[in-house]
C-alpha atoms as a PDB file:
ATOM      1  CA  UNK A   1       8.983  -5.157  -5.361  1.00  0.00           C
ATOM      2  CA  UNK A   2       9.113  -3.080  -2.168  1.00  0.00           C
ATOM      3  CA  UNK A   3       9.009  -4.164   1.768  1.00  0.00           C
ATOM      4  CA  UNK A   4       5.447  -2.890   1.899  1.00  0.00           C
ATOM      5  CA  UNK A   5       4.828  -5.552  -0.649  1.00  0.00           C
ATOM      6  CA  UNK A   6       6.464  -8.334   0.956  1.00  0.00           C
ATOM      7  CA  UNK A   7       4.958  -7.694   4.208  1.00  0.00           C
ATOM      8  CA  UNK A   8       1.811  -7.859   2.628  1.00  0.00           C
ATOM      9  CA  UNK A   9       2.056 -11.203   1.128  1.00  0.00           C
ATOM     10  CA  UNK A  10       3.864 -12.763   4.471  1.00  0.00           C
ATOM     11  CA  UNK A  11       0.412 -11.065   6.200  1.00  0.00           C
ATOM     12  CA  UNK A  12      -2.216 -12.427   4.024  1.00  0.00           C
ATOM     13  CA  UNK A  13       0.022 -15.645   4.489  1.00  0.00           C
ATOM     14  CA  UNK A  14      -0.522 -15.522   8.142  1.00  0.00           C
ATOM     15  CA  UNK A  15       2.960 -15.361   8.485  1.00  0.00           C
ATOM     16  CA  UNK A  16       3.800 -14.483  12.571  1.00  0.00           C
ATOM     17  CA  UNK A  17       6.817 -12.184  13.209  1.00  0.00           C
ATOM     18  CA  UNK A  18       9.278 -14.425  14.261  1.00  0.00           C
ATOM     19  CA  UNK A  19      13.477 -14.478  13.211  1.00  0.00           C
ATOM     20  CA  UNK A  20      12.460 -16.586  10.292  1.00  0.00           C
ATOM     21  CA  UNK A  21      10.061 -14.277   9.209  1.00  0.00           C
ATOM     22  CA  UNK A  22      12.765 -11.582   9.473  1.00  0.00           C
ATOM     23  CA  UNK A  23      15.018 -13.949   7.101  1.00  0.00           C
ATOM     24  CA  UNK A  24      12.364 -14.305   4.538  1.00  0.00           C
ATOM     25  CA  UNK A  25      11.675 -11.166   4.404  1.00  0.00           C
ATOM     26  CA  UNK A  26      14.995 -10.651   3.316  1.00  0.00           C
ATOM     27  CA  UNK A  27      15.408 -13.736   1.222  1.00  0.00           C
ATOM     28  CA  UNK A  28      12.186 -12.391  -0.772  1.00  0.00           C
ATOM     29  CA  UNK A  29      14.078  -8.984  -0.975  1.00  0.00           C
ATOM     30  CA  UNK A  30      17.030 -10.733  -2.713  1.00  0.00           C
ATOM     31  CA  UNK A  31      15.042 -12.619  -5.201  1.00  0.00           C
ATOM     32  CA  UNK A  32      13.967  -9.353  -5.934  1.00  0.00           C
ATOM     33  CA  UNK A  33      17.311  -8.201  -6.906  1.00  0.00           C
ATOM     34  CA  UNK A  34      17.491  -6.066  -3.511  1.00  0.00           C
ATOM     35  CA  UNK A  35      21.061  -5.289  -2.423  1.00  0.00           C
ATOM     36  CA  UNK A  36      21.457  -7.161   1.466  1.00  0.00           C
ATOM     37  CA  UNK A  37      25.249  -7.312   2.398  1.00  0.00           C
ATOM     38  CA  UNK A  38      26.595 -10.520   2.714  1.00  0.00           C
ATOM     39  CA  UNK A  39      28.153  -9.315   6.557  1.00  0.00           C
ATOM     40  CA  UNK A  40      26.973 -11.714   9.096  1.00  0.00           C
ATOM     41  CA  UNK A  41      26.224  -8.594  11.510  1.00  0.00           C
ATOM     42  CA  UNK A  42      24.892  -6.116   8.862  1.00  0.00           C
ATOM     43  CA  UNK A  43      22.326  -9.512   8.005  1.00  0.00           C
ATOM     44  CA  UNK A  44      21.247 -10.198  11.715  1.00  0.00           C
ATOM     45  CA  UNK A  45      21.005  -5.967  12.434  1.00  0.00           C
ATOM     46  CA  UNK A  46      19.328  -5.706   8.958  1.00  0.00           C
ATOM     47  CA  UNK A  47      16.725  -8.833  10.718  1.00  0.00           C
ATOM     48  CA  UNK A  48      16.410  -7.008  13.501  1.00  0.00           C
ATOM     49  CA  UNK A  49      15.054  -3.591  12.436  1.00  0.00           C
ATOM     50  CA  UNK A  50      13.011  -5.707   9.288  1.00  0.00           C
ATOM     51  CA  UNK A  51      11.123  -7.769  12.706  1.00  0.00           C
ATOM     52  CA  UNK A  52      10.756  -4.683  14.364  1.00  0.00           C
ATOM     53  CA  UNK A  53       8.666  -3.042  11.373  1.00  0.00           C
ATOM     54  CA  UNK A  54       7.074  -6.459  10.297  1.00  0.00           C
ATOM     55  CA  UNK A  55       5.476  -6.394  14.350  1.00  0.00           C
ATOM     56  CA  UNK A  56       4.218  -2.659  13.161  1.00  0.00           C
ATOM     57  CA  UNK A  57       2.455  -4.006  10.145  1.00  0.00           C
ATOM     58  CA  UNK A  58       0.705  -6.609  11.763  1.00  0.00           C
ATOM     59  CA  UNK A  59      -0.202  -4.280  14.667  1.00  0.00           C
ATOM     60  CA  UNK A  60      -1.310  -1.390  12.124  1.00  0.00           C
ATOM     61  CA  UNK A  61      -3.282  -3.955  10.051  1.00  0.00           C
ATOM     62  CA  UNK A  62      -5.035  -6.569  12.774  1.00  0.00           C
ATOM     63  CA  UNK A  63      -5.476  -3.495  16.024  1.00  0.00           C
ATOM     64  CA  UNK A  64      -3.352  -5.957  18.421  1.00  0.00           C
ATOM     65  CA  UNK A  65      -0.600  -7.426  18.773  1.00  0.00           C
ATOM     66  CA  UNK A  66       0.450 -10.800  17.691  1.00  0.00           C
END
């Protein structure tokens, strides 16, 4: 399953972009069988950037921001 996927579910789930969005997103991305290295600092960069492009989706998707 991709990102594009993921995001969509955590939107239709009404799912805000917070940092525990961030972590689901990549807790769904290892139940997926999605290589995320197990570095504490690659994680919380890897977070970072996956927030960052979550806040894009919901922007694209609802014309505001959330």
């Amino acid at each position: 399953m991709c990102l594009d996927e993921i995001m969509a579910e955590l939107y239709t789930e009404g799912k805000k972009a917070t940092d525990d969005t961030a972590e689901e997103i990549i807790d769904r991305l290892e139940d997926r069988k999605n290589y995320i290295p197990s570095s504490d600092w690659v994680r919380k960069e890897y977070a970072y950037v996956l927030l960052k492009e979550y806040r894009m989706y919901i922007k694209d998707r609802s014309g505001s921001d959330r």
